[in-house]
C-alpha atoms as a PDB file:
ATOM      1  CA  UNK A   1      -3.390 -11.006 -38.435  1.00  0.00           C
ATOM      2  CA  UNK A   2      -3.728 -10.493 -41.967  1.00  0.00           C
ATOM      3  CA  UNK A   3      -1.224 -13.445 -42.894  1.00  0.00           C
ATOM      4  CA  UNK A   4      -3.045 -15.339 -40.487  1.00  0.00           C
ATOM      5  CA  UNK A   5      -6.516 -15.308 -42.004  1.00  0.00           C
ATOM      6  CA  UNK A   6      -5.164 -15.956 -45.597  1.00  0.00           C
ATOM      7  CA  UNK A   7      -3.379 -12.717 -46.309  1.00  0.00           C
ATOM      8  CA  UNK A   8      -0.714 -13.005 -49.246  1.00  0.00           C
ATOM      9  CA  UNK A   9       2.319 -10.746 -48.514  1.00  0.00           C
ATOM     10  CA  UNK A  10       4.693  -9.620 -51.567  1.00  0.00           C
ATOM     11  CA  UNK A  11       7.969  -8.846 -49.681  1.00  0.00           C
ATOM     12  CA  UNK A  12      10.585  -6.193 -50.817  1.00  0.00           C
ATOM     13  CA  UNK A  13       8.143  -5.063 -53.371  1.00  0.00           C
ATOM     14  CA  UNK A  14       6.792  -1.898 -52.940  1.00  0.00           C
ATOM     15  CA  UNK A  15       4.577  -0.020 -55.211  1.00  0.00           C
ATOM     16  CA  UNK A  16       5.889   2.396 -57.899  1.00  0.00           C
ATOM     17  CA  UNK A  17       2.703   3.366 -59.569  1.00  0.00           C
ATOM     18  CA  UNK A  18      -1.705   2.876 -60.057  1.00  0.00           C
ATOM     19  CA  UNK A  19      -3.374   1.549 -63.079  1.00  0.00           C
ATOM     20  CA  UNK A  20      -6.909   3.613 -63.250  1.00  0.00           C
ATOM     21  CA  UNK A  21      -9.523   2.958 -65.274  1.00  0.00           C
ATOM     22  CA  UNK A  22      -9.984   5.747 -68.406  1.00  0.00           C
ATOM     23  CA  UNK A  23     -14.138   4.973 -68.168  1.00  0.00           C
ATOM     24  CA  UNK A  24     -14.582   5.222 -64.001  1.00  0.00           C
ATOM     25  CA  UNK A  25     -11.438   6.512 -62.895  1.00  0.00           C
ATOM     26  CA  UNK A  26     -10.793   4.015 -60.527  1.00  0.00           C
ATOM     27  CA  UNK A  27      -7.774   1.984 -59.684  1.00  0.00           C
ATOM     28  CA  UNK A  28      -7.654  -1.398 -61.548  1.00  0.00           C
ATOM     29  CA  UNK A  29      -4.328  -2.296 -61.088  1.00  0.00           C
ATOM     30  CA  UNK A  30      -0.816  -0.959 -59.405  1.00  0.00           C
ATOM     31  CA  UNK A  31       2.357  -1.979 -60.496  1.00  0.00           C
ATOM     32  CA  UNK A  32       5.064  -2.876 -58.296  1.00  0.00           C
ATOM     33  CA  UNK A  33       8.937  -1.671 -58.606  1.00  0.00           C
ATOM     34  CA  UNK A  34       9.587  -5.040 -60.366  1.00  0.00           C
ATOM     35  CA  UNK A  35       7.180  -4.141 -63.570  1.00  0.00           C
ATOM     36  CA  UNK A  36       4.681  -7.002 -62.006  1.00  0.00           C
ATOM     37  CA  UNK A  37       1.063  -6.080 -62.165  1.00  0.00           C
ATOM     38  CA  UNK A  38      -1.548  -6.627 -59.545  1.00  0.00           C
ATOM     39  CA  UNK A  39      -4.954  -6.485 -60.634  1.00  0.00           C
ATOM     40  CA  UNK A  40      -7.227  -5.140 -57.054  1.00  0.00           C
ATOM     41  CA  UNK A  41     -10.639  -4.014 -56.444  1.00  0.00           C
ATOM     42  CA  UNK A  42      -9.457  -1.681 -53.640  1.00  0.00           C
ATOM     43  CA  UNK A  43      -5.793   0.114 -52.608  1.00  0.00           C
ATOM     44  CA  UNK A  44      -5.574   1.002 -49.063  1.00  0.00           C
ATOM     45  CA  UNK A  45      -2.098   2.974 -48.525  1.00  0.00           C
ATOM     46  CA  UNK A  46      -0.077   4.454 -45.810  1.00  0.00           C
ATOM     47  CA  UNK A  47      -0.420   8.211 -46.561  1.00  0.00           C
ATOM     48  CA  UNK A  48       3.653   8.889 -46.617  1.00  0.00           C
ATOM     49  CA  UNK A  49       3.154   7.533 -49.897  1.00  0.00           C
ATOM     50  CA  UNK A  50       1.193  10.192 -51.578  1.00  0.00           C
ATOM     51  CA  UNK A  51       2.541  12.822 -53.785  1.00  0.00           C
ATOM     52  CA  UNK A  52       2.283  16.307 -52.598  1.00  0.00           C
ATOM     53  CA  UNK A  53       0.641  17.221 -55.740  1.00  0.00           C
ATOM     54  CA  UNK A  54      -2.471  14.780 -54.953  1.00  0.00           C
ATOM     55  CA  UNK A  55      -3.162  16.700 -51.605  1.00  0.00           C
ATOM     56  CA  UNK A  56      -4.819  19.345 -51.418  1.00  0.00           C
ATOM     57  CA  UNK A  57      -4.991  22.103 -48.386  1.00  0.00           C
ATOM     58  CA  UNK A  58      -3.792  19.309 -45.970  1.00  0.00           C
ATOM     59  CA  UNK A  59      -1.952  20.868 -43.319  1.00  0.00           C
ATOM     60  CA  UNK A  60      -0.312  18.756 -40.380  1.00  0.00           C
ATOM     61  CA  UNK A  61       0.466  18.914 -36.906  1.00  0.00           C
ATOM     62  CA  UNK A  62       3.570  17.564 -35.566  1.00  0.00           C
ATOM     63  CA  UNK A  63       4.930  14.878 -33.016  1.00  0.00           C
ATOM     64  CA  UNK A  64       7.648  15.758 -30.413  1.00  0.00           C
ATOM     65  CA  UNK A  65       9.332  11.893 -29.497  1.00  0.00           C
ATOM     66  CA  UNK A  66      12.528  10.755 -27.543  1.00  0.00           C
ATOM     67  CA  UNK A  67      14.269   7.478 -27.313  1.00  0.00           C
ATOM     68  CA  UNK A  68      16.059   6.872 -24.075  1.00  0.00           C
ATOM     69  CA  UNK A  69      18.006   3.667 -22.893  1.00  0.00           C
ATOM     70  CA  UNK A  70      18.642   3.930 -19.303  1.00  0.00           C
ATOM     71  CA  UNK A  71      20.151   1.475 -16.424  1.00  0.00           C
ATOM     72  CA  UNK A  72      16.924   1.365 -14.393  1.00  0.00           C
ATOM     73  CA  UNK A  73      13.520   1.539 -13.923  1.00  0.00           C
ATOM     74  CA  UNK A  74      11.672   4.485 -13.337  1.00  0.00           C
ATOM     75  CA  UNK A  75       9.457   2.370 -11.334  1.00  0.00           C
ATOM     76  CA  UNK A  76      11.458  -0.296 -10.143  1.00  0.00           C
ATOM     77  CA  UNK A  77       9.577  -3.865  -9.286  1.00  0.00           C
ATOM     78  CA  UNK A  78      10.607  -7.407  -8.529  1.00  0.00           C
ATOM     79  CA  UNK A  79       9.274  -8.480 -11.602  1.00  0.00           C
ATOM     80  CA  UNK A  80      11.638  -9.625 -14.691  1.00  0.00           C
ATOM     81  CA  UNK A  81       8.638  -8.551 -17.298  1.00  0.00           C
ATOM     82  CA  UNK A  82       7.647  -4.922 -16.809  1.00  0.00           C
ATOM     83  CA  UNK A  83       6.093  -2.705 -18.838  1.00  0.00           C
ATOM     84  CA  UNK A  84       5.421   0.893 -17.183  1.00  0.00           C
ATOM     85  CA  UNK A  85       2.828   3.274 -19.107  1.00  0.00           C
ATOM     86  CA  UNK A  86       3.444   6.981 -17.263  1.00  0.00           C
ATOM     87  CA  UNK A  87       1.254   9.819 -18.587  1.00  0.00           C
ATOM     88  CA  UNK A  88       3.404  13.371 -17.249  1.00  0.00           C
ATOM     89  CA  UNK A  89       0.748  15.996 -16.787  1.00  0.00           C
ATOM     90  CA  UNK A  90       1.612  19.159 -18.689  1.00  0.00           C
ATOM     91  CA  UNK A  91       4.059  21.991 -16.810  1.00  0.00           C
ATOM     92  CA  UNK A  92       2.674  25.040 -18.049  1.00  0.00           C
ATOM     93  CA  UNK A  93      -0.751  25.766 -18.336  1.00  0.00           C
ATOM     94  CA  UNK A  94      -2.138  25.343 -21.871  1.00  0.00           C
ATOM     95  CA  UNK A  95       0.495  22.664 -22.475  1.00  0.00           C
ATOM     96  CA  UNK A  96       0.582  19.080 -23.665  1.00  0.00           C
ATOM     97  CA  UNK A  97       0.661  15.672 -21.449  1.00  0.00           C
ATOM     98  CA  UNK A  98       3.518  13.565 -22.025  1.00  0.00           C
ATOM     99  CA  UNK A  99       3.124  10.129 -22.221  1.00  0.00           C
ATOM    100  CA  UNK A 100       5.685   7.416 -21.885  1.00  0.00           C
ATOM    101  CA  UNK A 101       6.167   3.616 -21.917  1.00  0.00           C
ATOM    102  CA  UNK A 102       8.936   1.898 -20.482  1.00  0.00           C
ATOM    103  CA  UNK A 103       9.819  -1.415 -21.439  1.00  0.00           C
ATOM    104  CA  UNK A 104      12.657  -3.994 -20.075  1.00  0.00           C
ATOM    105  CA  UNK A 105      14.807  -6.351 -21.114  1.00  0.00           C
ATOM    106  CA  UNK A 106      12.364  -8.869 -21.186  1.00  0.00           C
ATOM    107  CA  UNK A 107      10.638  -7.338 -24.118  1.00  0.00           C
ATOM    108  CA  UNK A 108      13.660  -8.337 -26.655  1.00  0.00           C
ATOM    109  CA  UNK A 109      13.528  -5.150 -27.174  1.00  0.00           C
ATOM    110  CA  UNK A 110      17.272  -3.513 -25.386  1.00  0.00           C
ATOM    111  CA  UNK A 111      19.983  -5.455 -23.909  1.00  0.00           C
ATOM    112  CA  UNK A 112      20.270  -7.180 -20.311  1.00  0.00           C
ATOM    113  CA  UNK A 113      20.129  -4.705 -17.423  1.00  0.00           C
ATOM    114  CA  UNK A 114      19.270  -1.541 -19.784  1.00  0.00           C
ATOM    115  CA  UNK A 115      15.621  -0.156 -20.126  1.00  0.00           C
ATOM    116  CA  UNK A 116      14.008   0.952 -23.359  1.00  0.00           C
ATOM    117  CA  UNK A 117      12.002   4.262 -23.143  1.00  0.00           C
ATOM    118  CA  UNK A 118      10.001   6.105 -25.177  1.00  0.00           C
ATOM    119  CA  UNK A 119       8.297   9.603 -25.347  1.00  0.00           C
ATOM    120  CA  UNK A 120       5.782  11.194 -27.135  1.00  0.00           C
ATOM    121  CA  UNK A 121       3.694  14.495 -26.825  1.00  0.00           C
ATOM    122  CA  UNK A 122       2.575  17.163 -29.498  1.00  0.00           C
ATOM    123  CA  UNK A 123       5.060  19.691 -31.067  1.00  0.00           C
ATOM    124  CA  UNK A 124       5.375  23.359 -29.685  1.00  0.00           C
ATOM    125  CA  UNK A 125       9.173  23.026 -30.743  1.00  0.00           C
ATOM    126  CA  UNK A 126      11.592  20.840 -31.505  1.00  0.00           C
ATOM    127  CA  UNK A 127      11.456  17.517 -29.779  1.00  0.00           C
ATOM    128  CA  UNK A 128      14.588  18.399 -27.920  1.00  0.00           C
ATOM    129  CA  UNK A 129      12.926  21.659 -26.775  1.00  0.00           C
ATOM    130  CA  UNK A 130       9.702  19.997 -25.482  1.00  0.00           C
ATOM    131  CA  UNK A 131      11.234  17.059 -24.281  1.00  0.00           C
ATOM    132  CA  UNK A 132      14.857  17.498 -22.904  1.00  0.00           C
ATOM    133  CA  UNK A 133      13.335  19.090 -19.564  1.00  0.00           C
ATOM    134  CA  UNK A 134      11.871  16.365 -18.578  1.00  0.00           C
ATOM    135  CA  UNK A 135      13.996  13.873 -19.435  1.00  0.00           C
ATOM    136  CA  UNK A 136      16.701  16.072 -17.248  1.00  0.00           C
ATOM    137  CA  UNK A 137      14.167  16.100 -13.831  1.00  0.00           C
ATOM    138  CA  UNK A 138      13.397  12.002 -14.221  1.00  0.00           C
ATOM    139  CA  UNK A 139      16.818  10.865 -15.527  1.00  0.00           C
ATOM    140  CA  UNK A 140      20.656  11.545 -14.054  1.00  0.00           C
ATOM    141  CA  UNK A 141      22.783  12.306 -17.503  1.00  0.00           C
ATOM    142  CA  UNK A 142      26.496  10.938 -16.744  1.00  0.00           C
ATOM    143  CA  UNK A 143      28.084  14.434 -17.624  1.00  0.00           C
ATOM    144  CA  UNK A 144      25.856  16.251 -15.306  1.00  0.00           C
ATOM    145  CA  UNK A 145      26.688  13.822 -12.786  1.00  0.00           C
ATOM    146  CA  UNK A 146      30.445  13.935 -12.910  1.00  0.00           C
ATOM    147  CA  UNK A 147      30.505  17.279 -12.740  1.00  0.00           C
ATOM    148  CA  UNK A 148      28.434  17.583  -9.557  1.00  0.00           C
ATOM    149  CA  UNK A 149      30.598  14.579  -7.965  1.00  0.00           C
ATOM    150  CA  UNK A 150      27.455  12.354  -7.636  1.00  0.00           C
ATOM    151  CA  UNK A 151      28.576   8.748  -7.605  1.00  0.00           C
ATOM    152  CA  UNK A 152      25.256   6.962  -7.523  1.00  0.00           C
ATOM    153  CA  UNK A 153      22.352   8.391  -8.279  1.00  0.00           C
ATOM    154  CA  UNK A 154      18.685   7.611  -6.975  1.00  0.00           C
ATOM    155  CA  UNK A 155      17.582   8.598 -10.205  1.00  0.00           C
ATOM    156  CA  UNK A 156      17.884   6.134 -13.597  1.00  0.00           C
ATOM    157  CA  UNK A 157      21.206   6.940 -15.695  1.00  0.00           C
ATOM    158  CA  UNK A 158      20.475   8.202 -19.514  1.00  0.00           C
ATOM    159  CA  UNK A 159      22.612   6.040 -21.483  1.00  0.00           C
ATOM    160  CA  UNK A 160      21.537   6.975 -24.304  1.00  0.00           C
ATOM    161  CA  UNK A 161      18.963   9.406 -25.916  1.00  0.00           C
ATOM    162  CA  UNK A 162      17.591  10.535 -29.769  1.00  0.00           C
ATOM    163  CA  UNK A 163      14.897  13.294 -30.122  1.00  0.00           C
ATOM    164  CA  UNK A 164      13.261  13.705 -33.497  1.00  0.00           C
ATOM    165  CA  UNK A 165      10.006  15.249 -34.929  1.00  0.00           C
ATOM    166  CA  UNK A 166       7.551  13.376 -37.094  1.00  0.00           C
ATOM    167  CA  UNK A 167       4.420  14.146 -38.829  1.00  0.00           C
ATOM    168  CA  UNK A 168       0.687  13.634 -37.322  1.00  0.00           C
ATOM    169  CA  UNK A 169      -1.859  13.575 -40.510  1.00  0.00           C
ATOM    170  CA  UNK A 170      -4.331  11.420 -38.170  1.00  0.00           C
ATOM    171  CA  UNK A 171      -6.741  14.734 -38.353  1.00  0.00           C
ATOM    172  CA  UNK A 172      -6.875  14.820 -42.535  1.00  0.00           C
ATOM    173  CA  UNK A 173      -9.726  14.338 -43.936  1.00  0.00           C
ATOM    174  CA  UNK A 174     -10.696  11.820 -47.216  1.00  0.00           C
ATOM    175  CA  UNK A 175     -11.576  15.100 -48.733  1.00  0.00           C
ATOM    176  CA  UNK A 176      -8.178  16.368 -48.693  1.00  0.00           C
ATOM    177  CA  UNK A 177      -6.719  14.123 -51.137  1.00  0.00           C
ATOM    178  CA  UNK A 178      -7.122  13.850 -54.867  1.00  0.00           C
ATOM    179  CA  UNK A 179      -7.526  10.120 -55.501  1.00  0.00           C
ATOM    180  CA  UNK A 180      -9.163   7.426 -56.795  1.00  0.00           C
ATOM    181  CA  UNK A 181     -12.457   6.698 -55.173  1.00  0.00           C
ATOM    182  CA  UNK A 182     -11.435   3.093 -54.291  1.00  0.00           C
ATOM    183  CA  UNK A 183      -8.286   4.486 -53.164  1.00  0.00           C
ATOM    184  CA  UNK A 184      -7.867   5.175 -49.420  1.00  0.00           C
ATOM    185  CA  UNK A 185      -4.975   6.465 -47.465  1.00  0.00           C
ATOM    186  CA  UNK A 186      -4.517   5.734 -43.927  1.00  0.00           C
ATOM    187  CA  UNK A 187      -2.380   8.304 -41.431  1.00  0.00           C
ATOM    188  CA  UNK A 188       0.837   7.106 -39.384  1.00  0.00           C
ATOM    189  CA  UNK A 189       0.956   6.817 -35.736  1.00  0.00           C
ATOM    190  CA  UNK A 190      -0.540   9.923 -33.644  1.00  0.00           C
ATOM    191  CA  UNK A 191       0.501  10.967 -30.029  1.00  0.00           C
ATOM    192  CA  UNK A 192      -2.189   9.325 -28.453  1.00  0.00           C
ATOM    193  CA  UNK A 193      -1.045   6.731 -25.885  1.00  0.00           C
ATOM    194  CA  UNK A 194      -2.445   3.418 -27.770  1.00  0.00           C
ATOM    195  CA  UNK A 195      -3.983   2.760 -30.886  1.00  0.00           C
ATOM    196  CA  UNK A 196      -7.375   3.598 -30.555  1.00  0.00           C
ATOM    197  CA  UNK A 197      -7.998   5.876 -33.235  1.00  0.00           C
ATOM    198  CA  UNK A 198      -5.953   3.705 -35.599  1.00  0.00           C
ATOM    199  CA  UNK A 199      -8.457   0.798 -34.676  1.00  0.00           C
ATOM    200  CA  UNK A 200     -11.482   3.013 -35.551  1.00  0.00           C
ATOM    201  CA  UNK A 201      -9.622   4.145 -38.811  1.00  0.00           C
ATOM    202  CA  UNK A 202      -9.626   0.393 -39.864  1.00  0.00           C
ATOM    203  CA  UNK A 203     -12.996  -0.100 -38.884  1.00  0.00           C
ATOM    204  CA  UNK A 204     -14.376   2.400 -41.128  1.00  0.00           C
ATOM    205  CA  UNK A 205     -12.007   1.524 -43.686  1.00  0.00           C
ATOM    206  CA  UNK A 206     -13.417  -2.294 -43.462  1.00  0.00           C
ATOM    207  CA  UNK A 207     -16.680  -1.411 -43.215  1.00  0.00           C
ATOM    208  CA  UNK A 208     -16.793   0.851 -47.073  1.00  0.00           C
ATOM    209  CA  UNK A 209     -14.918  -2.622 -48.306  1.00  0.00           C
ATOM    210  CA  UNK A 210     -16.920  -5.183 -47.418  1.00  0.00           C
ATOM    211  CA  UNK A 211     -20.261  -3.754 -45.175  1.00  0.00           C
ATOM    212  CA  UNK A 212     -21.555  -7.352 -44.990  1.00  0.00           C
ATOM    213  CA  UNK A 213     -18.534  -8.129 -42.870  1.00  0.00           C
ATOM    214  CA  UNK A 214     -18.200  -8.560 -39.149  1.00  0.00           C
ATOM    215  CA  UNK A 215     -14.658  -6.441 -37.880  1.00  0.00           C
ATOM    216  CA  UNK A 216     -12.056  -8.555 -36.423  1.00  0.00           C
ATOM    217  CA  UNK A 217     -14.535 -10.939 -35.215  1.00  0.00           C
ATOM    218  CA  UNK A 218     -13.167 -13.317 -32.252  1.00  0.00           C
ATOM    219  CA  UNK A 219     -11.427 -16.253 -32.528  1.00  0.00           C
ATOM    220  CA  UNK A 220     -13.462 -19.522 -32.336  1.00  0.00           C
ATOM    221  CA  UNK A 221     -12.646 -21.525 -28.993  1.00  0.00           C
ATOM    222  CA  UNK A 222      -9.980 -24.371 -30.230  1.00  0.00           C
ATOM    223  CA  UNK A 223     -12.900 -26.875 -28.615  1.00  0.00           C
ATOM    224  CA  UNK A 224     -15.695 -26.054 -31.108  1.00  0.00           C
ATOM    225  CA  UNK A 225     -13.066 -26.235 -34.139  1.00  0.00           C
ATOM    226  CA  UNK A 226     -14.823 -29.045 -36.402  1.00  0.00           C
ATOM    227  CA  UNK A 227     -12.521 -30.278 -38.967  1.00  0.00           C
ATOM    228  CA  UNK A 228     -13.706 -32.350 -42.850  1.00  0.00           C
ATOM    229  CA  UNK A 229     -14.602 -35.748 -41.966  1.00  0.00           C
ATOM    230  CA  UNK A 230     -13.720 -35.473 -38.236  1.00  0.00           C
ATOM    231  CA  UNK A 231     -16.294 -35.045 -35.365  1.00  0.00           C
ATOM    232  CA  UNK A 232     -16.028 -32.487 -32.226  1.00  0.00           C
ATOM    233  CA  UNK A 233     -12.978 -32.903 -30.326  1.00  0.00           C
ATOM    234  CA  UNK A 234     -13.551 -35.267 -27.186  1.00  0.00           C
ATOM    235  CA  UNK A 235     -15.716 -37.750 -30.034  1.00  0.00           C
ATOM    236  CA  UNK A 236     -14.496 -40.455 -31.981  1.00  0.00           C
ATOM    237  CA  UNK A 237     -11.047 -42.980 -31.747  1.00  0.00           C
ATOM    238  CA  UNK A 238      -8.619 -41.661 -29.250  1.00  0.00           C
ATOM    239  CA  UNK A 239     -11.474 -40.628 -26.457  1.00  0.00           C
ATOM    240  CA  UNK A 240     -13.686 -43.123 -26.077  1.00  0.00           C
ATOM    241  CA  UNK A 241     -13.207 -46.055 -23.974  1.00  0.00           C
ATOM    242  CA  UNK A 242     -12.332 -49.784 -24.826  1.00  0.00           C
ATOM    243  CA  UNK A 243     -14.716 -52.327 -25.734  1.00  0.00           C
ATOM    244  CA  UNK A 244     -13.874 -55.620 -24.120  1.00  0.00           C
ATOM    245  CA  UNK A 245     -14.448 -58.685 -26.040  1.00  0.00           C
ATOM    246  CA  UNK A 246     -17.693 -60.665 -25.374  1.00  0.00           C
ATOM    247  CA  UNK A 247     -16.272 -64.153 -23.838  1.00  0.00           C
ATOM    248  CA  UNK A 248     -17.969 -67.504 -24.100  1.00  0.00           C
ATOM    249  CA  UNK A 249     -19.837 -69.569 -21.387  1.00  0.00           C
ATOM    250  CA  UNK A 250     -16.516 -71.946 -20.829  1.00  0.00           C
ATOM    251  CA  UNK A 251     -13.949 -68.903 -20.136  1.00  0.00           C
ATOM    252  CA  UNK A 252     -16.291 -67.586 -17.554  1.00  0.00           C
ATOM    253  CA  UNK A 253     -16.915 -70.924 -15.767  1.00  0.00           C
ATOM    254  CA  UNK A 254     -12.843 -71.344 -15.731  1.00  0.00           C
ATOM    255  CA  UNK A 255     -12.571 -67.616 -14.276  1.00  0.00           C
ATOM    256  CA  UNK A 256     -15.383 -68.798 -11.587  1.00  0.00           C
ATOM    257  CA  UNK A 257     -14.128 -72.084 -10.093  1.00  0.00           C
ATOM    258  CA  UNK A 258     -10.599 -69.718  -9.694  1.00  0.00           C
ATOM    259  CA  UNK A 259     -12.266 -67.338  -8.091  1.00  0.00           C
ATOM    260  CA  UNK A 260     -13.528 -70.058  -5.475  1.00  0.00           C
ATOM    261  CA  UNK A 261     -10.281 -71.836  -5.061  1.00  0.00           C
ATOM    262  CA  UNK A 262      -8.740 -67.929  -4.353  1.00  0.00           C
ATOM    263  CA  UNK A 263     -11.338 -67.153  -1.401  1.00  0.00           C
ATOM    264  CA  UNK A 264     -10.575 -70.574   0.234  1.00  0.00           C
ATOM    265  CA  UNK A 265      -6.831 -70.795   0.193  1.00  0.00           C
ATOM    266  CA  UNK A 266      -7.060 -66.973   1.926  1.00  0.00           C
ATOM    267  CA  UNK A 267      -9.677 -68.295   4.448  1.00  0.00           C
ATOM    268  CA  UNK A 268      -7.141 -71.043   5.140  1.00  0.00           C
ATOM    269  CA  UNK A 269      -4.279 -68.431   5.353  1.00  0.00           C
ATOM    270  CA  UNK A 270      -6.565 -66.619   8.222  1.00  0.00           C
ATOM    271  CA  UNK A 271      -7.200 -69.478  10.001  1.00  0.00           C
ATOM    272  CA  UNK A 272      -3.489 -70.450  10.107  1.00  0.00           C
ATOM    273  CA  UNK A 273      -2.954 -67.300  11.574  1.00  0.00           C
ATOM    274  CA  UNK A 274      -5.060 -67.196  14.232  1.00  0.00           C
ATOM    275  CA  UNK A 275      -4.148 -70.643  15.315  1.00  0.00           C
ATOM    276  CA  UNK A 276      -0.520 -69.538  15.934  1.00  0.00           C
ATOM    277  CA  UNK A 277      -1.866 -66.110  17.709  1.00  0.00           C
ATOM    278  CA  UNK A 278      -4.263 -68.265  20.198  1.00  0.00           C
ATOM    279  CA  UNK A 279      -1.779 -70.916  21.055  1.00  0.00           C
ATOM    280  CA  UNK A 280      -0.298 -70.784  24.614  1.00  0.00           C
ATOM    281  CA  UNK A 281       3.421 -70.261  25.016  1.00  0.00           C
ATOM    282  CA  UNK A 282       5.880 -72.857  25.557  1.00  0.00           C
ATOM    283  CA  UNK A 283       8.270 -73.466  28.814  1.00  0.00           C
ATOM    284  CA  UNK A 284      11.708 -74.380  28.395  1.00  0.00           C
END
């Protein structure tokens, strides 16, 4: 959206450092890992790319996720373009939900006949600890299933599976970072199903850079577009219809007296008929 509405993009340049002003303290400048400087009013960064020393009592919670490519839907459907959103209610009481989308082949997102999925839920363990359990009651794992002689399966076949932890800083605070006051970081993904609360983020974000702003506002309808020196579409050369040339008094007597001559020779061409219709047949 960003490139869309004018955004400029500086690609494989990331940035090393921030210019701050000695007077204010704010950042004037950064400078990327190829010595160029960019002058900016306002830095908005990813918070992975703060230094530990610039944080101060931020403590984080932590993301249990798996990967999973399997040979089948979970929940199968005639349909060549599914997506499947499953929320797993929690086990044990006082545990976590687990949420999960599936997506097929269709998304470009795994190969032909394979099924991409993904889990998330927050950490009590490792993400292999939290999430291997249920992976093993919705999904047949080919070793498990040679050993127990089962040659097809009503359950999906893991093909493949990664479990990692990652960090969830969506609950720090502004507070907890020493920064620039026209500096402001922004947390990674959280183990919400969506992106709600990184659509709020951004809202509040846009709102202390430019308050006179409307957020995201919608896209005009393509029919109210009005372009330099062109009117609405469905006005001007291409939609209206043809003027005919005016004609003088001669044409329109010739166009007349043909007209006539057309009505009589079809009169004539009815009459003919009907004489041959009423006539009496003929003995040999």
């Amino acid at each position: 959206m960003c490139a869309v509405f004018g955004g400029i993009y500086c690609l494989r340049h990331s940035v090393q450092c921030l210019v701050l002003d000695k007077e204010s303290g704010r950042c004037k400048a950064v400078i990327d890992t190829c010595g160029q400087r960019i002058s900016c009013d306002h830095f908005v960064v990813e918070e992975g790319y703060i230094r530990e020393e610039q944080r101060k009592n931020v403590t984080y919670r932590q993301i249990s996720r798996a990967v999973l490519i399997t040979d089948q839907s979970l929940l199968p459907s005639e349909s060549e373009q599914q997506v499947s959103l499953i929320t797993v209610p929690p086990q044990d009481l006082g545990g976590s939900a687990v949420h999960m989308v599936e997506l097929c082949s269709s998304s470009m997102t795994c190969m032909p006949g394979t099924y991409l999925v993904h889990l998330t839920t927050p950490s009590s363990g490792t993400a292999q600890e939290d999430l291997a359990p249920l992976v093993s009651r919705l999904f047949a794992e080919p070793a498990i299933a040679e050993e127990q002689g089962e040659v097809e399966s009503e359950k999906p076949m893991l093909l493949w599976a990664l479990y990692f932890n990652m960090r969830d800083s969506s609950g720090a605070e502004r507070s907890s970072y020493s920064l620039p006051s026209n500096v402001y970081p922004c947390p990674g993904p959280d183990p919400a199903l969506g992106s709600d609360h990184a659509i709020t983020l951004a809202e509040a974000v846009f709102q202390q850079l430019l308050p006179q702003e409307e957020f995201c506002p919608p896209a005009p309808n393509p029919e109210d577009i009005v372009y330099d020196g062109e009117g609405p579409q469905g006005e001007g050369a291409g939609f209206e219809e043809p003027v005919q040339p005016e004609r003088d008094g001669g044409e329109r007597e010739g166009e007349e007296e043909k007209e006539e001559q057309r009505a009589e020779s079809e009169q004539d061409n009815v009459g003919s008929q009907m004489d041959v219709a009423d006539a009496p047949p003929t003995e040999e």
